[in-house]
PDB file of N, CA and C in Angstrom:
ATOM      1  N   UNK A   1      46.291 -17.269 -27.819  1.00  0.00           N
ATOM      2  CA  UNK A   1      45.948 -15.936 -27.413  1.00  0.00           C
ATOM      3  C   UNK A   1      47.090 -15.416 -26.555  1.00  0.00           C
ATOM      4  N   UNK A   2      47.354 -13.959 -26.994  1.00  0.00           N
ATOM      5  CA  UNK A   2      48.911 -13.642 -26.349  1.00  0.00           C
ATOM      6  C   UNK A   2      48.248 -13.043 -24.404  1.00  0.00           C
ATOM      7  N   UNK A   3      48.929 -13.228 -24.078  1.00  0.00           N
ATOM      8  CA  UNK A   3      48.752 -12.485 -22.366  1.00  0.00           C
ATOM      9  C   UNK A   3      47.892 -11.015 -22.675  1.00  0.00           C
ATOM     10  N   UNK A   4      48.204 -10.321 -23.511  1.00  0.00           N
ATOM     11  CA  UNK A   4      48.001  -8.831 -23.335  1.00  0.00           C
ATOM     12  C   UNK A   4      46.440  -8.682 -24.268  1.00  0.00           C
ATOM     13  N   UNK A   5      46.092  -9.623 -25.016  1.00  0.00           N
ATOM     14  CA  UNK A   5      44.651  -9.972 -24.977  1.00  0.00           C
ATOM     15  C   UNK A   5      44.103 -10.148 -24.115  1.00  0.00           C
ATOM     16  N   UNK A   6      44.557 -11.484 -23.159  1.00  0.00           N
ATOM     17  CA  UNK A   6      43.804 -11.808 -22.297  1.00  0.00           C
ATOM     18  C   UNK A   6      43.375 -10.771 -20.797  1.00  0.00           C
ATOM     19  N   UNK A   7      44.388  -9.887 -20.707  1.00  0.00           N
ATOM     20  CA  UNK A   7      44.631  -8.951 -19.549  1.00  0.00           C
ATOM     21  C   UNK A   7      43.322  -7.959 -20.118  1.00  0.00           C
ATOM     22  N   UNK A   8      43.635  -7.165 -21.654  1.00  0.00           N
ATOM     23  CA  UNK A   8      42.181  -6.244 -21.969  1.00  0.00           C
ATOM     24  C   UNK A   8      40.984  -7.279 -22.316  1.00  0.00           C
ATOM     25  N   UNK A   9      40.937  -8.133 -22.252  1.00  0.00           N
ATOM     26  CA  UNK A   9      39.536  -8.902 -22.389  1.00  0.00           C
ATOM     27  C   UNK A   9      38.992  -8.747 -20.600  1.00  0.00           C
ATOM     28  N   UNK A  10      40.280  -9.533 -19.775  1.00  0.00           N
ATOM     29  CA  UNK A  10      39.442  -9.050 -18.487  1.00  0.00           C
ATOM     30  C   UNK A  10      39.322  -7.841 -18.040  1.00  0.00           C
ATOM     31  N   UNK A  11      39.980  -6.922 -18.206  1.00  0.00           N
ATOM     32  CA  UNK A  11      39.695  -5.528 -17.748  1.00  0.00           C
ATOM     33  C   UNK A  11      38.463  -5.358 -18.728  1.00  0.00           C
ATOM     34  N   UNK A  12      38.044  -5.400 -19.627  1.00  0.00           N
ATOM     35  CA  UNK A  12      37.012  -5.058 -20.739  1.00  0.00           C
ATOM     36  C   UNK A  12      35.635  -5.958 -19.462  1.00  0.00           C
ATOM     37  N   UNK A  13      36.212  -6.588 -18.886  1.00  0.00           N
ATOM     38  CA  UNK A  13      34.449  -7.236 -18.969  1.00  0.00           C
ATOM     39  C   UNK A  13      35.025  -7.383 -17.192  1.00  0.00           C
ATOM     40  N   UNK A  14      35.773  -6.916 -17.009  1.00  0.00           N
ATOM     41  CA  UNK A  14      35.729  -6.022 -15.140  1.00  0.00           C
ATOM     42  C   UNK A  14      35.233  -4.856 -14.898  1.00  0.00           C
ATOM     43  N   UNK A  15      35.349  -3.698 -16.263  1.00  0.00           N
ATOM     44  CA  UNK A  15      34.236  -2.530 -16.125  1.00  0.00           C
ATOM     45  C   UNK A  15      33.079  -2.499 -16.552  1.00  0.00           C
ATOM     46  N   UNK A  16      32.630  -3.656 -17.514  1.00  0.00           N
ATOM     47  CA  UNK A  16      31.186  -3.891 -17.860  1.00  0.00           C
ATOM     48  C   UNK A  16      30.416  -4.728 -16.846  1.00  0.00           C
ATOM     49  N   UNK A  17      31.447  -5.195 -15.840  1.00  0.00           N
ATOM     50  CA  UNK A  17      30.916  -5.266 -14.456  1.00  0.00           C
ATOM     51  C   UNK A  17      30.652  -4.151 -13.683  1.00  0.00           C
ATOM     52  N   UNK A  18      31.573  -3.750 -13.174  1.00  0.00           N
ATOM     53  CA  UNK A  18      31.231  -2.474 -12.891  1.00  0.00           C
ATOM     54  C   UNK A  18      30.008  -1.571 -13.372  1.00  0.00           C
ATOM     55  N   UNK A  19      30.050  -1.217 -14.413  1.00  0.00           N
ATOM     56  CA  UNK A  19      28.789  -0.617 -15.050  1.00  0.00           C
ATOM     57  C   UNK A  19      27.591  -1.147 -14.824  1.00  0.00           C
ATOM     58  N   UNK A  20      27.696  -2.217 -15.105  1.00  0.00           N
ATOM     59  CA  UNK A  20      25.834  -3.110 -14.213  1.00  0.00           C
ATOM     60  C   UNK A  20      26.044  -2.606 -12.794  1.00  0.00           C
ATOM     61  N   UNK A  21      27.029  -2.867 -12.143  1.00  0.00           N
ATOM     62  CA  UNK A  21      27.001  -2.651 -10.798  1.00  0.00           C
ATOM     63  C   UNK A  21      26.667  -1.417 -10.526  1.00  0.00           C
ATOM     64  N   UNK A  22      26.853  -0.430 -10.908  1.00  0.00           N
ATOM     65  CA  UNK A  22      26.424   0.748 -10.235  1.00  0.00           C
ATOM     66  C   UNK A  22      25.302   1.749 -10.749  1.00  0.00           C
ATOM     67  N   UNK A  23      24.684   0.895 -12.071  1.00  0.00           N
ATOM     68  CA  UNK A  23      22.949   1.178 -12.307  1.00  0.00           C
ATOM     69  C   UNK A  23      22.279   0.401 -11.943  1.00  0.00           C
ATOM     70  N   UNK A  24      22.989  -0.816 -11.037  1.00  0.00           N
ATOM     71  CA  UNK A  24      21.924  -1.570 -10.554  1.00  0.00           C
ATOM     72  C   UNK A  24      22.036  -0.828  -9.003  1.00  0.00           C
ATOM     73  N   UNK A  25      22.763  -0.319  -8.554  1.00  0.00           N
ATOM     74  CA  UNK A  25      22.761   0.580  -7.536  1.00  0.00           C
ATOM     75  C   UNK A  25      22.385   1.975  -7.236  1.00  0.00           C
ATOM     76  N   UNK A  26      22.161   2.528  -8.512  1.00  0.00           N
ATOM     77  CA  UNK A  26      21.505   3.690  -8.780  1.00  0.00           C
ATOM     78  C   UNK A  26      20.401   3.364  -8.734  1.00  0.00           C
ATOM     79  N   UNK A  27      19.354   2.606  -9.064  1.00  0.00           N
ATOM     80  CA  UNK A  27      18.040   2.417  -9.266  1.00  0.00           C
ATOM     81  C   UNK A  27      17.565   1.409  -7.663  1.00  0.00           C
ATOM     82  N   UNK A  28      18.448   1.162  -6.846  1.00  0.00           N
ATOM     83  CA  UNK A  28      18.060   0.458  -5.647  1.00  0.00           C
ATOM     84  C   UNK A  28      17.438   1.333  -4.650  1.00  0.00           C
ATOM     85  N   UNK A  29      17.250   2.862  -4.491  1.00  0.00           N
ATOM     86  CA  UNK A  29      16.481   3.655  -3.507  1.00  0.00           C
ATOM     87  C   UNK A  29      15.356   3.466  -4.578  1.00  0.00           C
ATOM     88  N   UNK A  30      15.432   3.913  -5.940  1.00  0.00           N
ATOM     89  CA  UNK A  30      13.776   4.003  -6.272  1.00  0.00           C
ATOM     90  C   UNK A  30      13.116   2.633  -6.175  1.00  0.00           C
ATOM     91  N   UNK A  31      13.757   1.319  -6.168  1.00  0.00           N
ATOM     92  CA  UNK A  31      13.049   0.010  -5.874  1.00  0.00           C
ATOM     93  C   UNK A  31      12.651  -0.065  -4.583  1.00  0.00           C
ATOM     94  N   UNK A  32      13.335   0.429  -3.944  1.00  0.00           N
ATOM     95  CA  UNK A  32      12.999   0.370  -2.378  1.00  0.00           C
ATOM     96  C   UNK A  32      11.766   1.585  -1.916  1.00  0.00           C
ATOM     97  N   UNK A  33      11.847   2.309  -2.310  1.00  0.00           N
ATOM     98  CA  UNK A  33      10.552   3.299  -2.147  1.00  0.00           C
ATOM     99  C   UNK A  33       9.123   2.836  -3.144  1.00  0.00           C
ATOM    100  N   UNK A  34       9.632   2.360  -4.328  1.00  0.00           N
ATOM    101  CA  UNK A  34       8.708   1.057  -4.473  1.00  0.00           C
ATOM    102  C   UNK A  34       8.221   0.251  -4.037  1.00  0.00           C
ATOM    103  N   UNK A  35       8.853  -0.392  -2.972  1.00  0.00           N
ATOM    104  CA  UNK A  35       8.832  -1.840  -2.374  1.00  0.00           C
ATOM    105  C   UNK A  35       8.183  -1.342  -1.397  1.00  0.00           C
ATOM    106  N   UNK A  36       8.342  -0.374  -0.669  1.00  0.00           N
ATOM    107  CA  UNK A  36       7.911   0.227   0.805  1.00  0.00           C
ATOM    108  C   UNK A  36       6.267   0.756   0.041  1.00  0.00           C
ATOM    109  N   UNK A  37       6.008   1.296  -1.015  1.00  0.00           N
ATOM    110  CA  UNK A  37       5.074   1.925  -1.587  1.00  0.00           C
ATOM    111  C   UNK A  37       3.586   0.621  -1.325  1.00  0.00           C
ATOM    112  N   UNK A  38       3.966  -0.164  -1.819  1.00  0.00           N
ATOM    113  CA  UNK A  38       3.694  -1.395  -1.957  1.00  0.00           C
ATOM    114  C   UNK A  38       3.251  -2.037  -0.974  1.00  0.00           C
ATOM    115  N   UNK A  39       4.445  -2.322   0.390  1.00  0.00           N
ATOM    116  CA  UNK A  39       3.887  -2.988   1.242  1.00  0.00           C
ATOM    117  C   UNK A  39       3.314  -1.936   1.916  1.00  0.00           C
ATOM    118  N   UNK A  40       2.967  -0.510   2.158  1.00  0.00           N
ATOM    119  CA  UNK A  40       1.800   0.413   3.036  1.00  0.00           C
ATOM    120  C   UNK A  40       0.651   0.424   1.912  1.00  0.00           C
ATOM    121  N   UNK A  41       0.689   0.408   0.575  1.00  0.00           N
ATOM    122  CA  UNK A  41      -0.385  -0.450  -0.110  1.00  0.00           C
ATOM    123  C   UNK A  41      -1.023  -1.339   0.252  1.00  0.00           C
ATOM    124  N   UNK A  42      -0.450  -2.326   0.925  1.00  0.00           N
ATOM    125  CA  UNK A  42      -0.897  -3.516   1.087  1.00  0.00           C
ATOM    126  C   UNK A  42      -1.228  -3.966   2.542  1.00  0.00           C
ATOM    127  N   UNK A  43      -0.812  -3.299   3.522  1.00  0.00           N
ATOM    128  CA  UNK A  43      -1.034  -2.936   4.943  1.00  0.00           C
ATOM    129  C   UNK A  43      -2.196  -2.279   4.946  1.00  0.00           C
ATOM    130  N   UNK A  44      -2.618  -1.318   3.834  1.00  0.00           N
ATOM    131  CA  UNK A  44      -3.948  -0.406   3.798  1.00  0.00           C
ATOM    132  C   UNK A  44      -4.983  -1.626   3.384  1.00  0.00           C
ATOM    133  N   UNK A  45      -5.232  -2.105   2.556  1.00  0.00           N
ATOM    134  CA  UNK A  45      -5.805  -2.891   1.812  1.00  0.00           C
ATOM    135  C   UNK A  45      -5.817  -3.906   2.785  1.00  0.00           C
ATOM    136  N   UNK A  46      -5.000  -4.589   3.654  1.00  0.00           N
ATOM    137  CA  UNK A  46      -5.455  -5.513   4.693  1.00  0.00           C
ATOM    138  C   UNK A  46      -6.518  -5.063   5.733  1.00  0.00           C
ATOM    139  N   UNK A  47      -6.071  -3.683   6.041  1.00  0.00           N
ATOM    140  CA  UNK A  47      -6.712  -3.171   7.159  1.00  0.00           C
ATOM    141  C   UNK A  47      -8.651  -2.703   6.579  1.00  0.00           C
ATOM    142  N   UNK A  48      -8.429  -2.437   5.357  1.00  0.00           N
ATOM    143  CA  UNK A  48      -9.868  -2.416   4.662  1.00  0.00           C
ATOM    144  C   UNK A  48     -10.713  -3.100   4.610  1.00  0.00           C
ATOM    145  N   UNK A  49     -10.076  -4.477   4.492  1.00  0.00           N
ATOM    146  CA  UNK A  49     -10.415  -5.621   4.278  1.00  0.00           C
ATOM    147  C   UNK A  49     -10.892  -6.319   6.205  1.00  0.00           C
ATOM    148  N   UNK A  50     -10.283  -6.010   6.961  1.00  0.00           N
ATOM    149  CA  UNK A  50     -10.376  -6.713   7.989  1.00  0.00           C
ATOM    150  C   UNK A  50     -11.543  -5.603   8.467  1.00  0.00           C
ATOM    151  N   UNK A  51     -11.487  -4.550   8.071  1.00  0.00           N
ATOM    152  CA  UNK A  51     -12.784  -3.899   8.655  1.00  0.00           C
ATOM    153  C   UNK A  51     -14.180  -4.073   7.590  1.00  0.00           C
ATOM    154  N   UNK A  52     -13.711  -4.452   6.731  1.00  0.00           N
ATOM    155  CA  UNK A  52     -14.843  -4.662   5.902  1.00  0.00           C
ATOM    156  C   UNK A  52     -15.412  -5.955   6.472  1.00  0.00           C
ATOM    157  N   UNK A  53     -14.882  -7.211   6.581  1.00  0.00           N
ATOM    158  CA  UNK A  53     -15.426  -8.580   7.436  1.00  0.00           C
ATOM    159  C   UNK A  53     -15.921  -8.238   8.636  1.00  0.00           C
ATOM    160  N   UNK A  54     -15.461  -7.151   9.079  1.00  0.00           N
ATOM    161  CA  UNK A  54     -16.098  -6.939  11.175  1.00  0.00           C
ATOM    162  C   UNK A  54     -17.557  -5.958  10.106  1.00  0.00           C
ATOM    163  N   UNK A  55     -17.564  -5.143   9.578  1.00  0.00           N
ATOM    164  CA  UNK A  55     -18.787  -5.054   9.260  1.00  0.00           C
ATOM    165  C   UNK A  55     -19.669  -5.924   8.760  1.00  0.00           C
ATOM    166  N   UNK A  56     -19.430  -6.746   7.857  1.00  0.00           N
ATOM    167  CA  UNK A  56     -20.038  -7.436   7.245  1.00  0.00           C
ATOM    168  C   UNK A  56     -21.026  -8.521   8.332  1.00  0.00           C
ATOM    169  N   UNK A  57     -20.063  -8.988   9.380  1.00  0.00           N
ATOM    170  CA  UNK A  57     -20.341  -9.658  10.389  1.00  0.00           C
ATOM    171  C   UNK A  57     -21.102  -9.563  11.347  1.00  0.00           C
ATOM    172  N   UNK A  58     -21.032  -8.168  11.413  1.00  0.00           N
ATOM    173  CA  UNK A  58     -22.038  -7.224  12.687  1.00  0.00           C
ATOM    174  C   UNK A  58     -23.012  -6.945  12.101  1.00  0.00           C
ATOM    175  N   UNK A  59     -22.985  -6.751  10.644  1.00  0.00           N
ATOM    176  CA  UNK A  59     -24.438  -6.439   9.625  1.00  0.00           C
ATOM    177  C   UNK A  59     -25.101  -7.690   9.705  1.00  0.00           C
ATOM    178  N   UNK A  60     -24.411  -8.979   9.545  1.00  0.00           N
ATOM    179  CA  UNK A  60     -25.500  -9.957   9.443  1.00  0.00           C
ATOM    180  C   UNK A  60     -25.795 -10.108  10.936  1.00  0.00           C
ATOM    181  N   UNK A  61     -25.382  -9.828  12.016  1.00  0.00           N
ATOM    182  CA  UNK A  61     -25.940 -10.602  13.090  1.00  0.00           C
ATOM    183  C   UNK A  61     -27.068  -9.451  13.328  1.00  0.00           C
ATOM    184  N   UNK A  62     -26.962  -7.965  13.381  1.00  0.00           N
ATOM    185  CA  UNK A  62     -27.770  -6.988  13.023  1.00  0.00           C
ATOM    186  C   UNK A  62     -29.160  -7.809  12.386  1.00  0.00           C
ATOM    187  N   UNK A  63     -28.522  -8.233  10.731  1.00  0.00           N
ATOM    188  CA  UNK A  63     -30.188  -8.583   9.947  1.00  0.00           C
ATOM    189  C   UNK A  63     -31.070  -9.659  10.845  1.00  0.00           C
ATOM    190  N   UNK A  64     -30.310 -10.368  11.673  1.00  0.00           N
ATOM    191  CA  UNK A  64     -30.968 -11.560  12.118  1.00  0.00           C
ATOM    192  C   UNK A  64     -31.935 -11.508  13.652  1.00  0.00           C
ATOM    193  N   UNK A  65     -31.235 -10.367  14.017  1.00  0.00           N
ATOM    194  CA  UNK A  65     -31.780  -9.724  15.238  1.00  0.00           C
ATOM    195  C   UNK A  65     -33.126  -8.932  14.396  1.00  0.00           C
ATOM    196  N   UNK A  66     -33.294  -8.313  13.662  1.00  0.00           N
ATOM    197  CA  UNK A  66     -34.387  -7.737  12.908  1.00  0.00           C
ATOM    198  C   UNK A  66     -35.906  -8.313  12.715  1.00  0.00           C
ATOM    199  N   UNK A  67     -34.967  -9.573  11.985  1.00  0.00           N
ATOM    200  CA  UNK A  67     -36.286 -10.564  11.666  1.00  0.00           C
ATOM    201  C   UNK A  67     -37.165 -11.047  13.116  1.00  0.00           C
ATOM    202  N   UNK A  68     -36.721 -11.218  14.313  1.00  0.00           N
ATOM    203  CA  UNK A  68     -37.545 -10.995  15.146  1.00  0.00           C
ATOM    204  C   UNK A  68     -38.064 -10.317  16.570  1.00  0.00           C
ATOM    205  N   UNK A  69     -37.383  -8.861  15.988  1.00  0.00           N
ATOM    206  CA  UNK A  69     -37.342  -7.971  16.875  1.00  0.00           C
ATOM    207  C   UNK A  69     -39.153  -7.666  16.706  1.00  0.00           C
ATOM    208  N   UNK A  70     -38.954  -6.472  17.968  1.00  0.00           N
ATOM    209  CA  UNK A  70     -40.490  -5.606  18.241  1.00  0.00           C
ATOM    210  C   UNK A  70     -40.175  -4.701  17.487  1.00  0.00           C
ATOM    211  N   UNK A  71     -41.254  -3.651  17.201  1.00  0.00           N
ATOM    212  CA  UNK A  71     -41.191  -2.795  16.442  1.00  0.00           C
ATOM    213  C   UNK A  71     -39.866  -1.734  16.961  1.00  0.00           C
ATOM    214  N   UNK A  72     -39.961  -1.371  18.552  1.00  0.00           N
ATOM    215  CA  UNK A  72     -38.697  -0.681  19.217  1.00  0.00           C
ATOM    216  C   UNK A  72     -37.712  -1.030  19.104  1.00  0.00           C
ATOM    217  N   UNK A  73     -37.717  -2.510  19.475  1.00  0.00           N
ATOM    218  CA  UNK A  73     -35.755  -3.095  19.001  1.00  0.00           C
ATOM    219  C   UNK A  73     -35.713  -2.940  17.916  1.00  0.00           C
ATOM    220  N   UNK A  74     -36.537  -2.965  16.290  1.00  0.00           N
ATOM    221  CA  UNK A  74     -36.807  -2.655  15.170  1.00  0.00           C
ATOM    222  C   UNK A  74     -35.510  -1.104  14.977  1.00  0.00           C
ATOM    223  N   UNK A  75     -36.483  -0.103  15.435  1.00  0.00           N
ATOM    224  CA  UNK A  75     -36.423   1.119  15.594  1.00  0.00           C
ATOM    225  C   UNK A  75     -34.372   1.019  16.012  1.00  0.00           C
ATOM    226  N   UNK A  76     -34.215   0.374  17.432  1.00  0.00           N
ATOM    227  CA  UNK A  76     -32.805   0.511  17.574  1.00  0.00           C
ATOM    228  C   UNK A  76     -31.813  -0.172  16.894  1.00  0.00           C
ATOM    229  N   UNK A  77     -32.538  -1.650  15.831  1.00  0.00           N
ATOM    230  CA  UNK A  77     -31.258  -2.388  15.467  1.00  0.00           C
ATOM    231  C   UNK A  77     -31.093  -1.028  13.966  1.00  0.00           C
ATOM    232  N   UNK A  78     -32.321  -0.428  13.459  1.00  0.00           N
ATOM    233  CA  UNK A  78     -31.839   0.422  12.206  1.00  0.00           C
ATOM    234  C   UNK A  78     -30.733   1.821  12.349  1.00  0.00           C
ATOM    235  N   UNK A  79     -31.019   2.141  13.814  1.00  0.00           N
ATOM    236  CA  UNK A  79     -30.221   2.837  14.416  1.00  0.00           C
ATOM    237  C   UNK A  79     -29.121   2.330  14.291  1.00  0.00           C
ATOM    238  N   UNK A  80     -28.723   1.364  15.177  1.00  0.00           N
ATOM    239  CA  UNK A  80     -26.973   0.547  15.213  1.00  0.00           C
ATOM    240  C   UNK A  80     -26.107   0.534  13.682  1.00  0.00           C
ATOM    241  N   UNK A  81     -27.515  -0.181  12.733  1.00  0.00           N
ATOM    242  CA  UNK A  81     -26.944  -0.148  11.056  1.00  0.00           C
ATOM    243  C   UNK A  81     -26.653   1.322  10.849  1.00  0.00           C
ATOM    244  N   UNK A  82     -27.369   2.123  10.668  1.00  0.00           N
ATOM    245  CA  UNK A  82     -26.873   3.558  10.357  1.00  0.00           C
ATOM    246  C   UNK A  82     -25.788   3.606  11.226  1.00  0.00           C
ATOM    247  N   UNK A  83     -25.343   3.923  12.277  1.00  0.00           N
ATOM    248  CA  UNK A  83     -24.195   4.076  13.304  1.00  0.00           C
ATOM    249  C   UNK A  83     -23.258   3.463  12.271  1.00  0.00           C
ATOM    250  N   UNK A  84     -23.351   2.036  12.745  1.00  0.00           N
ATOM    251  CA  UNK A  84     -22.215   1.287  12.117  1.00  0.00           C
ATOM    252  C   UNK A  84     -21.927   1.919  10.373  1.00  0.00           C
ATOM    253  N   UNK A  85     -22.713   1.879   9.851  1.00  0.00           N
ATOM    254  CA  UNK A  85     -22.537   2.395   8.430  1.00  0.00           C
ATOM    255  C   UNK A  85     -21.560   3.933   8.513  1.00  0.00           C
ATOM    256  N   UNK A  86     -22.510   4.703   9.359  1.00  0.00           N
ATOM    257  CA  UNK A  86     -21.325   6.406   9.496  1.00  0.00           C
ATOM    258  C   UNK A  86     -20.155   5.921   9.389  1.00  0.00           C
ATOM    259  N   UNK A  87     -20.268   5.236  11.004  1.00  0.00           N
ATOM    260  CA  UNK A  87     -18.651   4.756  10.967  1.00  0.00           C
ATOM    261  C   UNK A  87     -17.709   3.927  10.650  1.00  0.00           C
ATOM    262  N   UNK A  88     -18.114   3.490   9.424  1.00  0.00           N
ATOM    263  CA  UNK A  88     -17.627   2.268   8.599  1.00  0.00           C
ATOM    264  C   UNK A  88     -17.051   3.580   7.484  1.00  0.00           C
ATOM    265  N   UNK A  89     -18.257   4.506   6.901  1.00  0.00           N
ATOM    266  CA  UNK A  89     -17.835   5.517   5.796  1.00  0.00           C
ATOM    267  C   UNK A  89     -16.182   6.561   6.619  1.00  0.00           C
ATOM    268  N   UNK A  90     -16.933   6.734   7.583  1.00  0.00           N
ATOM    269  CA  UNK A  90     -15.575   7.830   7.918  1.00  0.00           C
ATOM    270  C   UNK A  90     -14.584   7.301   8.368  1.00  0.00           C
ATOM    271  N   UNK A  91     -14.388   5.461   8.724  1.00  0.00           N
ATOM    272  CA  UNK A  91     -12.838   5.145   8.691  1.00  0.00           C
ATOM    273  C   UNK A  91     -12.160   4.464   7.022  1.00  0.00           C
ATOM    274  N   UNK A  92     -13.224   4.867   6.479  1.00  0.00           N
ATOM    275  CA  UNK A  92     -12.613   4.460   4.910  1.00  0.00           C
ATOM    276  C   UNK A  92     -12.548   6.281   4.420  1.00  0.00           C
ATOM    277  N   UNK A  93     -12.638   6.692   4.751  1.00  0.00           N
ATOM    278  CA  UNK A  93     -12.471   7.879   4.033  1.00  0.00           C
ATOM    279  C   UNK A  93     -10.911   8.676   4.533  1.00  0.00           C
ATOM    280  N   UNK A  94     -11.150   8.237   5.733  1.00  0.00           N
ATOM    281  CA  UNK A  94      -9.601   8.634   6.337  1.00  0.00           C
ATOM    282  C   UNK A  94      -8.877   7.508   6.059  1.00  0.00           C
ATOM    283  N   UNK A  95      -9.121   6.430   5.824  1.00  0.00           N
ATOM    284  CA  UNK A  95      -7.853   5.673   5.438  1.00  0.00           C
ATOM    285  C   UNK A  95      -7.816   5.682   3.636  1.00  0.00           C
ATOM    286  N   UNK A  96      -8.507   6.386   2.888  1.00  0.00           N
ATOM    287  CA  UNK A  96      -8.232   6.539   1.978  1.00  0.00           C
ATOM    288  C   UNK A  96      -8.087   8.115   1.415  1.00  0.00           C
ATOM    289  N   UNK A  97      -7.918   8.625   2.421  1.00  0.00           N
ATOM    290  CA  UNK A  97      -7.025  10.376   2.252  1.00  0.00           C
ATOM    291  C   UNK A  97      -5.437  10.077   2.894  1.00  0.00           C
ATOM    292  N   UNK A  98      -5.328   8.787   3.532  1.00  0.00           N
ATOM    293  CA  UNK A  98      -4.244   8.998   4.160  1.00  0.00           C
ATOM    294  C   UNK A  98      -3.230   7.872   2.797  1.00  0.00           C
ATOM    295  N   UNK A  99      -3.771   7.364   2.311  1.00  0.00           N
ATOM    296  CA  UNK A  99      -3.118   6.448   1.248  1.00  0.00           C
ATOM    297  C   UNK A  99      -3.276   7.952   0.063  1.00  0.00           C
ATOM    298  N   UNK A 100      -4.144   8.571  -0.217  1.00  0.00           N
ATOM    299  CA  UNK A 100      -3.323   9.717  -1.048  1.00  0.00           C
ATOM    300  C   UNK A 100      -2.745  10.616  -0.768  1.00  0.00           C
ATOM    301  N   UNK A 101      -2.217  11.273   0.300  1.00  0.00           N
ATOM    302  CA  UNK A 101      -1.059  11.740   1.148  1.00  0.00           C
ATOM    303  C   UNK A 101       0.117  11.182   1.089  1.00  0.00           C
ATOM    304  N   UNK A 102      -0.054   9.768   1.032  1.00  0.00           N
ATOM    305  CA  UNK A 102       0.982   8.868   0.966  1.00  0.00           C
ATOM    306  C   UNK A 102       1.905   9.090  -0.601  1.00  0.00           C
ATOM    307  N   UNK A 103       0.597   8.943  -1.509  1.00  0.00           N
ATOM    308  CA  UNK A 103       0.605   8.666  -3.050  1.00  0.00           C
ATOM    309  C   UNK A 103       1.281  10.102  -3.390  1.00  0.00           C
ATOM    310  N   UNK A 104       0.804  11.419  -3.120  1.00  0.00           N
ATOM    311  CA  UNK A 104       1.317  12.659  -3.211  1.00  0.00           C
ATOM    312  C   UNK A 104       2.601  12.808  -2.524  1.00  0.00           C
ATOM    313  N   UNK A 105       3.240  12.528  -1.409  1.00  0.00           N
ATOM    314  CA  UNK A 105       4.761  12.588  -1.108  1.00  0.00           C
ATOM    315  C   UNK A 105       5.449  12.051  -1.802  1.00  0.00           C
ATOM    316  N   UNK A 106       5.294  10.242  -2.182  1.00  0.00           N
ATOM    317  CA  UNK A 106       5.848   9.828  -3.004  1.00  0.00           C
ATOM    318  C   UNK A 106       6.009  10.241  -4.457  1.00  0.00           C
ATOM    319  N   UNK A 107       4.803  10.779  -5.103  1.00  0.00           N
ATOM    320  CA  UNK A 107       5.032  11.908  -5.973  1.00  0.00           C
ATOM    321  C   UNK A 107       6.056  12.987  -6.007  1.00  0.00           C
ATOM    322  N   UNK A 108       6.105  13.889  -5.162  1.00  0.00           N
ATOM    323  CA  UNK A 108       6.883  14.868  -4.609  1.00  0.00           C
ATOM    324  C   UNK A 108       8.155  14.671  -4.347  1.00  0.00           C
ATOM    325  N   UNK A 109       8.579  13.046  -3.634  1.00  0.00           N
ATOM    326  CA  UNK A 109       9.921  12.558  -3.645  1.00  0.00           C
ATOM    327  C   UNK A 109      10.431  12.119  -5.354  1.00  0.00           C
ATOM    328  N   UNK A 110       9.881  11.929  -5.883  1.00  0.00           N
ATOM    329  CA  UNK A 110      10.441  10.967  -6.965  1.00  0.00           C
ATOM    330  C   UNK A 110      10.463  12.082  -8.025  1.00  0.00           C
ATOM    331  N   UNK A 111       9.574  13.649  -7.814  1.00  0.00           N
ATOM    332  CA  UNK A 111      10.139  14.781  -9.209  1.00  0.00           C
ATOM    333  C   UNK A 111      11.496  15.528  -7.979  1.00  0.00           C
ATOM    334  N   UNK A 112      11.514  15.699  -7.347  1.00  0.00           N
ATOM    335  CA  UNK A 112      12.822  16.043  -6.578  1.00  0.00           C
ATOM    336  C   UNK A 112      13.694  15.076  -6.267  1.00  0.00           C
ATOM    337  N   UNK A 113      13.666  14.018  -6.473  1.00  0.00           N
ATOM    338  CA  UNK A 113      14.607  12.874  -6.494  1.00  0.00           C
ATOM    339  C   UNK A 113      16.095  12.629  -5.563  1.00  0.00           C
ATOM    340  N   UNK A 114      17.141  12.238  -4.765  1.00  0.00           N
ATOM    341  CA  UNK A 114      17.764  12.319  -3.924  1.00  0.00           C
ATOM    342  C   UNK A 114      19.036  13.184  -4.794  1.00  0.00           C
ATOM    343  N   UNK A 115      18.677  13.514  -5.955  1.00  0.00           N
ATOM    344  CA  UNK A 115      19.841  14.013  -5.948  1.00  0.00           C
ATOM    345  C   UNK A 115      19.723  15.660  -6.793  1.00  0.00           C
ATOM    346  N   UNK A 116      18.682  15.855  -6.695  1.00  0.00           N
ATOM    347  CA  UNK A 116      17.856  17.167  -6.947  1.00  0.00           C
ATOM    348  C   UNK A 116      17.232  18.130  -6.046  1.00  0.00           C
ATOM    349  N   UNK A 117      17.463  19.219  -6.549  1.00  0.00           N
ATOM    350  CA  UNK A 117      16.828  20.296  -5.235  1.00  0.00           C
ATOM    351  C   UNK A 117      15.084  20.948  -5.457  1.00  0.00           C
TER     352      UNK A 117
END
């Protein structure tokens, strides 16, 4: 193989380096707004989850207080369940308007894109 093969073989496959290199760099903000998408996905979904066990927990010690309450502690443990229930519904409702707020910017970023107006 003469030298001047070998010189366009490496230049040939130094810009087909190049070329991976800089669509794999073009596509690294949308992986990363992916990746970030993902882990506040998953930060939400923990936090759901950890309030779903503190309810779950306070509901059973709730049912157990029931079984031998008076008719009045009766009266206040159904109270506490409703309470707790409101406010079990209205911190899932705000944490799931605030994950589609989330879902809608990221929408909004990705049709205007960083290099679009």
């Amino acid at each position: 193989m003469m030298l001047a093969d070998i010189i366009r073989r490496f230049t040939a496959l130094a810009l087909f380096a190049m070329v991976l290199t800089s669509v794999g760099a073009a596509e690294s903000p949308r992986d990363a707004a992916k990746a970030a998408a993902a882990d506040s996905r998953k930060a939400a979904q923990e936090q759901i989850n950890a309030e779903r066990r503190k309810m779950v927990s306070d509901y059973e010690a709730l049912a157990k207080q029931l079984k031998d309450a008076t008719e009045a502690q009766r009266k206040e443990i159904i109270a506490k369940l409703e309470e707790q229930k409101k406010n079990f519904q209205e911190t899932m409702d705000a944490l799931h308007k605030a994950m589609r707020e989330d879902d809608r910017k990221r929408r909004q970023n990705a049709v205007s894109g960083p290099g679009k107006r």
